[in-house]
C-alpha atoms as a PDB file:
ATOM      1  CA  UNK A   1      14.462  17.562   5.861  1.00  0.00           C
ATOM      2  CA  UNK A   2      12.506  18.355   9.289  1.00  0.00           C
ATOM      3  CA  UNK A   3      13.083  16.472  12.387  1.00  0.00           C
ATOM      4  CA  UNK A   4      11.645  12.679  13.236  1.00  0.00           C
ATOM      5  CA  UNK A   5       8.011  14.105  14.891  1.00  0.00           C
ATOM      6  CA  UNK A   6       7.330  10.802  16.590  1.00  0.00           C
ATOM      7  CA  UNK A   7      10.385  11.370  19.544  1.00  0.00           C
ATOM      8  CA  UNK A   8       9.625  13.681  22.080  1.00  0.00           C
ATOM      9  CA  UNK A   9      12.756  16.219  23.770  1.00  0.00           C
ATOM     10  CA  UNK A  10      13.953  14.010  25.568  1.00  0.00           C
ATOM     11  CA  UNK A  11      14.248  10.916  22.293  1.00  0.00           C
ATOM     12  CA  UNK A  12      11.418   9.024  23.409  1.00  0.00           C
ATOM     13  CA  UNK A  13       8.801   7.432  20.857  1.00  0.00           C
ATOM     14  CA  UNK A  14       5.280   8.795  21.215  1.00  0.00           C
ATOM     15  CA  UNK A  15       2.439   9.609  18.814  1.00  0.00           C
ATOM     16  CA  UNK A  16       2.143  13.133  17.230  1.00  0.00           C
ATOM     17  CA  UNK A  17      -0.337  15.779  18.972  1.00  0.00           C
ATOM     18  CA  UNK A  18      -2.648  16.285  15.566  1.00  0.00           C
ATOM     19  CA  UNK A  19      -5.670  17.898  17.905  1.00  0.00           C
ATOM     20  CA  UNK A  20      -4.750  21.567  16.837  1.00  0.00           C
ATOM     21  CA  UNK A  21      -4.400  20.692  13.322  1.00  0.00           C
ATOM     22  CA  UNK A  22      -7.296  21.711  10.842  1.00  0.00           C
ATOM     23  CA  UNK A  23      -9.269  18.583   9.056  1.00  0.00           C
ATOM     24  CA  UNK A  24      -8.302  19.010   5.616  1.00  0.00           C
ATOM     25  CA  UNK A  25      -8.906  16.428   2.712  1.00  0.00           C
ATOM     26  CA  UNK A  26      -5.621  14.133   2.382  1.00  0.00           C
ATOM     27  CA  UNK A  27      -4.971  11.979  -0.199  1.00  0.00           C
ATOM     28  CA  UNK A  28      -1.730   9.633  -0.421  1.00  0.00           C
ATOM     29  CA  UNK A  29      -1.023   7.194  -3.527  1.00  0.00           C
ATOM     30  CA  UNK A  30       1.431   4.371  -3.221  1.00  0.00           C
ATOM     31  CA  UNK A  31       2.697   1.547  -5.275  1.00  0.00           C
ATOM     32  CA  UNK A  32       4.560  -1.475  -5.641  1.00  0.00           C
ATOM     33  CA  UNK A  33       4.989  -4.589  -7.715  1.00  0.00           C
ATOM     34  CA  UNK A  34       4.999  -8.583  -7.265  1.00  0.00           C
ATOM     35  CA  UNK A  35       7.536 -10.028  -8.880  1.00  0.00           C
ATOM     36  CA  UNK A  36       6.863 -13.987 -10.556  1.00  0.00           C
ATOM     37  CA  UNK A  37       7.247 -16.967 -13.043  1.00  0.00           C
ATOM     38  CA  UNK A  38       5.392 -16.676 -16.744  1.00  0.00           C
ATOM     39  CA  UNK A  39       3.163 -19.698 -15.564  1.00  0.00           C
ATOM     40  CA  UNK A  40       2.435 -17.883 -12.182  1.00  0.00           C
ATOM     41  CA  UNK A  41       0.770 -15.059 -13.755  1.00  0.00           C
ATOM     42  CA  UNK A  42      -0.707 -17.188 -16.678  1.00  0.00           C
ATOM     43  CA  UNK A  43      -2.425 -18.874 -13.614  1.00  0.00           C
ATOM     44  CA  UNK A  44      -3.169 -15.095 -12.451  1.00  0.00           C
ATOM     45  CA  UNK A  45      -4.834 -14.088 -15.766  1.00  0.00           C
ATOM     46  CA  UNK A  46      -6.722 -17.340 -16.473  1.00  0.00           C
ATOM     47  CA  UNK A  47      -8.182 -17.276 -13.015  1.00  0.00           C
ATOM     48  CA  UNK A  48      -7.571 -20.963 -12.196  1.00  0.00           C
ATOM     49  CA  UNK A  49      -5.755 -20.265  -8.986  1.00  0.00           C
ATOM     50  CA  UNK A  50      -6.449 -23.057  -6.786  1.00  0.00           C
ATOM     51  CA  UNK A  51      -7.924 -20.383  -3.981  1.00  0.00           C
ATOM     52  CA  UNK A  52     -10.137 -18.380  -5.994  1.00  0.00           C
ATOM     53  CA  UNK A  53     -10.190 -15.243  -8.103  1.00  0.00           C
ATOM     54  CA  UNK A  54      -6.116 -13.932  -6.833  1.00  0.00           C
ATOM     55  CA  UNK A  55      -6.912 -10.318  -7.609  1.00  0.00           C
ATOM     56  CA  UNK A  56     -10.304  -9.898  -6.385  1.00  0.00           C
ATOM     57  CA  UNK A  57      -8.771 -11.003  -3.238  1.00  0.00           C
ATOM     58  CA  UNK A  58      -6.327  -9.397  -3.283  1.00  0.00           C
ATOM     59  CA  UNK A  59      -7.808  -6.192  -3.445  1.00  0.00           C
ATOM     60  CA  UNK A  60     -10.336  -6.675  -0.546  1.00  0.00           C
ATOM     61  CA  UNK A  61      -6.807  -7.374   1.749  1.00  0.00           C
ATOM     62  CA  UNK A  62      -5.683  -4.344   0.714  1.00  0.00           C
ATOM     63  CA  UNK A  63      -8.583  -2.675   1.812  1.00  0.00           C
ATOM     64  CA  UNK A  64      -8.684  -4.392   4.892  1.00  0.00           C
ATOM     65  CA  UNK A  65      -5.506  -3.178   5.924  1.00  0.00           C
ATOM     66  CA  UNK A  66      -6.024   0.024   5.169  1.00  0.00           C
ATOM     67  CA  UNK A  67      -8.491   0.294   7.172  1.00  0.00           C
ATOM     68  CA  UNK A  68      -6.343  -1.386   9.969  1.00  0.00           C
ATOM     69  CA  UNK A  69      -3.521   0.314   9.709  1.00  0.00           C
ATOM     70  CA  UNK A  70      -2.800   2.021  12.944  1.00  0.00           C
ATOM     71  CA  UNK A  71      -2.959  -1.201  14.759  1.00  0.00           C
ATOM     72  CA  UNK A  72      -0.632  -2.865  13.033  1.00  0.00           C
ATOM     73  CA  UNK A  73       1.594   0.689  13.042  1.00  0.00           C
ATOM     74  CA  UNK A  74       2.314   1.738  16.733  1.00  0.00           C
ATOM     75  CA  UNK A  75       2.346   5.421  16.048  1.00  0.00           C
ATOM     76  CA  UNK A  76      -0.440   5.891  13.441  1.00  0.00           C
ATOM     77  CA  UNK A  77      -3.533   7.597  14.482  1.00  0.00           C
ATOM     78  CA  UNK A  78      -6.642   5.420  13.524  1.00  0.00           C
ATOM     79  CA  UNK A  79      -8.453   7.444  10.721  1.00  0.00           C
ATOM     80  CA  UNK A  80     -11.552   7.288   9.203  1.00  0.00           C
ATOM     81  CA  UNK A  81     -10.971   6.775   5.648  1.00  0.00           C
ATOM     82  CA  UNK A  82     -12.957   8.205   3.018  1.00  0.00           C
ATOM     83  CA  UNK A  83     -12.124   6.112   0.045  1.00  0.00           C
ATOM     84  CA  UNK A  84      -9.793   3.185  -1.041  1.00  0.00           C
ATOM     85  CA  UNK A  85      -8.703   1.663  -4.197  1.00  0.00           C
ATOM     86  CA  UNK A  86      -6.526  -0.480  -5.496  1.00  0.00           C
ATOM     87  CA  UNK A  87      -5.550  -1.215  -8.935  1.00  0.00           C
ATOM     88  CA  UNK A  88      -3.480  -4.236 -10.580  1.00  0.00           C
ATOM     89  CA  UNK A  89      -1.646  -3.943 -13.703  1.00  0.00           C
ATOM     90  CA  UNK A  90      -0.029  -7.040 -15.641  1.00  0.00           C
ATOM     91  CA  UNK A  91       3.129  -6.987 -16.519  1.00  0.00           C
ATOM     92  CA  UNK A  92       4.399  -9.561 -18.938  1.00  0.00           C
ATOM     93  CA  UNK A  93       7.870  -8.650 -18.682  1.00  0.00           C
ATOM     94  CA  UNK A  94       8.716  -7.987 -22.470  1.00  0.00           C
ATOM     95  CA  UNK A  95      12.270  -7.099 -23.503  1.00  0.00           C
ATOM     96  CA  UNK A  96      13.872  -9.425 -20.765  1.00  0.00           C
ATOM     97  CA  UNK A  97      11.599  -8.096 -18.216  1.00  0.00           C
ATOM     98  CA  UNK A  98      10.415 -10.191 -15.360  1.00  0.00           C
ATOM     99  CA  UNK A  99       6.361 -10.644 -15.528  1.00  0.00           C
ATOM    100  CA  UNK A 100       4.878  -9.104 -12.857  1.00  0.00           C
ATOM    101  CA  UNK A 101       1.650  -7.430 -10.990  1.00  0.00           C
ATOM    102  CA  UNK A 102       2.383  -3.626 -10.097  1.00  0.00           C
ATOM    103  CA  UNK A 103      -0.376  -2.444  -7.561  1.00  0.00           C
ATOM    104  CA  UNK A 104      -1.545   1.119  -6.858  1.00  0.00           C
ATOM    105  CA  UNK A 105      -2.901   1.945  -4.171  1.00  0.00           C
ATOM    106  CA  UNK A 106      -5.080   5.362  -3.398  1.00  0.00           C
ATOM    107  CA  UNK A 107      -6.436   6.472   0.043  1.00  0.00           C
ATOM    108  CA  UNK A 108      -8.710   9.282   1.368  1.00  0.00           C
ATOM    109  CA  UNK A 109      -9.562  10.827   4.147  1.00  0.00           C
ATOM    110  CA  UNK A 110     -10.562  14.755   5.815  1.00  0.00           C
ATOM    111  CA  UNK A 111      -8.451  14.889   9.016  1.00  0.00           C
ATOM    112  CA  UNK A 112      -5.780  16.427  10.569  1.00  0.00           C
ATOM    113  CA  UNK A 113      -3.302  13.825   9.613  1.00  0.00           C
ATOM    114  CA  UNK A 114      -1.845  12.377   6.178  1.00  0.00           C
ATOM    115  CA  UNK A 115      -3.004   8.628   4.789  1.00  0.00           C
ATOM    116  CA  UNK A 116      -0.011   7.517   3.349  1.00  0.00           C
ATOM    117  CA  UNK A 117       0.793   4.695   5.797  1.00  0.00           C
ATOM    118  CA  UNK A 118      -2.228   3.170   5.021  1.00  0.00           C
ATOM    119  CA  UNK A 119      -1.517   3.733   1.593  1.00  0.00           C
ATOM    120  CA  UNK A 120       1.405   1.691   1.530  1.00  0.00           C
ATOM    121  CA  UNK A 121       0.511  -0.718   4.004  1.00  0.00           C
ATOM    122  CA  UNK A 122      -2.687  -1.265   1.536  1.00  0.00           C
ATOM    123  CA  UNK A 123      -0.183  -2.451  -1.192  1.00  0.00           C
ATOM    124  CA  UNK A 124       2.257  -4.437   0.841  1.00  0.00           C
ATOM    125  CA  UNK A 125      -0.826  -6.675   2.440  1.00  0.00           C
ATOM    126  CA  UNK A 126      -2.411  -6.857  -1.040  1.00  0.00           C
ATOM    127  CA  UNK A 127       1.142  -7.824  -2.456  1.00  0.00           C
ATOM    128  CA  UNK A 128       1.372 -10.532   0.313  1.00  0.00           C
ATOM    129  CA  UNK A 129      -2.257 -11.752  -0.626  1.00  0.00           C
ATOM    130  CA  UNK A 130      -0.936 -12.642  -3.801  1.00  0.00           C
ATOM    131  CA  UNK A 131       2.136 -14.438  -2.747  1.00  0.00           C
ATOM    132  CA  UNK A 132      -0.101 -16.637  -0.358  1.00  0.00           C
ATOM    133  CA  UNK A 133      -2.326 -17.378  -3.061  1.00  0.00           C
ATOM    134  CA  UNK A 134       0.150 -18.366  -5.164  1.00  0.00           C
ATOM    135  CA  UNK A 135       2.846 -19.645  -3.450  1.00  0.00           C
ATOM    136  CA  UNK A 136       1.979 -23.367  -4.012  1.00  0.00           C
ATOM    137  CA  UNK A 137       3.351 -22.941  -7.722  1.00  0.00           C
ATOM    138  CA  UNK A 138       5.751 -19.784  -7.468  1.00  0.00           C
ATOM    139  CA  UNK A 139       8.091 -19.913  -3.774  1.00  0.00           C
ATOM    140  CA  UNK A 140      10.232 -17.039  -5.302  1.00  0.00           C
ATOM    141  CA  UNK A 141       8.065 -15.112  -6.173  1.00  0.00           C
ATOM    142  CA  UNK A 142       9.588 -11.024  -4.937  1.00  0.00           C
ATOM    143  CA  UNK A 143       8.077  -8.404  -3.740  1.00  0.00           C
ATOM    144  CA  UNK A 144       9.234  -4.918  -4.484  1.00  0.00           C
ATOM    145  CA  UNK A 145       9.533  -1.436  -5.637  1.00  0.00           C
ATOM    146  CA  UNK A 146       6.889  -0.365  -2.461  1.00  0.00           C
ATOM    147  CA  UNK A 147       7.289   3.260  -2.133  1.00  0.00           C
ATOM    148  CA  UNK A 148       4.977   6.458  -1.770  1.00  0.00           C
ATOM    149  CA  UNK A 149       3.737   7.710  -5.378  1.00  0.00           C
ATOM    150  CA  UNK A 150       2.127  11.082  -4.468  1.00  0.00           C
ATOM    151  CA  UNK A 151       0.535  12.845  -1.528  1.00  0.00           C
ATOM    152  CA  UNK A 152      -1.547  15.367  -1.280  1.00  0.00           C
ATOM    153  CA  UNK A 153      -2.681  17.987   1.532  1.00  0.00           C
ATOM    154  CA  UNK A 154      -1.567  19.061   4.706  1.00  0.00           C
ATOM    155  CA  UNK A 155       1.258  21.389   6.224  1.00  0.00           C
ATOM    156  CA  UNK A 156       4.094  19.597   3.828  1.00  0.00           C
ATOM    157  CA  UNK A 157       1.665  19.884   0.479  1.00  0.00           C
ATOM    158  CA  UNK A 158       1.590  18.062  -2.608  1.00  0.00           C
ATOM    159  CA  UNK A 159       4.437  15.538  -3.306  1.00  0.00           C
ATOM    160  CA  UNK A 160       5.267  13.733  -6.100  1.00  0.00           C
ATOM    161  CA  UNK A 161       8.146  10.792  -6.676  1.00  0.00           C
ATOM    162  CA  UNK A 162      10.340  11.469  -9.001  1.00  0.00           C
END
């Protein structure tokens, strides 16, 4: 593993140089899942949610926050994003599963710097959109599993989780 880029020599935070770097396209991928009651995501599915259409909303937050990422992340460069999606997939939570909403998340951009931050911080504000929509009938509702699916581009290359 390479060193922690954002300390300087002498251990003190600071944001990356990325002017000498070549613009190349970066992609990043990220996902997570909301965790809930049956009769939350019945709600979910029938679209009766008190506040409106949960996903639709959902997925303009996540947008949003892509898009704001590096100021709610001290270090992040602001980048002009080239795409963003997010996708929701039920999960009924068969076999003894707990029902759920997984959310991917897929970001774009041609810079000299990688988009997974706002990647993940896409799914996360998404993930909280639907918690705050639903909290009136679901309080313990959980939110986890947020990780980094699969980047590609720059100096480090393609990754994939395993």
């Amino acid at each position: 593993m390479s060193s922690l880029t954002h300390f300087d020599a002498q251990g003190q935070a600071h944001m990356v140089d990325v002017g000498g770097k070549a613009a190349t396209r970066r992609v990043a991928v990220a996902g997570g899942r909301i965790e809930m009651l049956a009769a939350t995501l019945a709600i979910i599915e029938a679209g009766t949610a008190k506040k409106g259409d949960v996903l639709g909303i959902a997925r303009i937050a996540g947008i949003q926050a892509a898009k704001k990422t590096s100021e709610l992340i001290p270090l992040c460069h602001p980048l002009a994003l080239t795409h963003v999606a997010l996708e929701f997939a039920v999960v009924h939570g068969q076999a003894g599963g707990q029902p759920a909403i997984a959310c991917t998340a897929t970001t774009e951009t041609v810079g000299p710097t990688g988009v997974e931050m706002e990647a993940l911080t896409a799914v996360q504000v998404a993930l909280l959109t639907i918690y705050d929509m639903c909290k009136a009938v679901d309080r313990g509702m959980v939110i986890t599993g947020v990780r980094l699916l699969e980047k590609q581009g720059g100096k480090s290359g393609h990754y994939v989780a395993g």
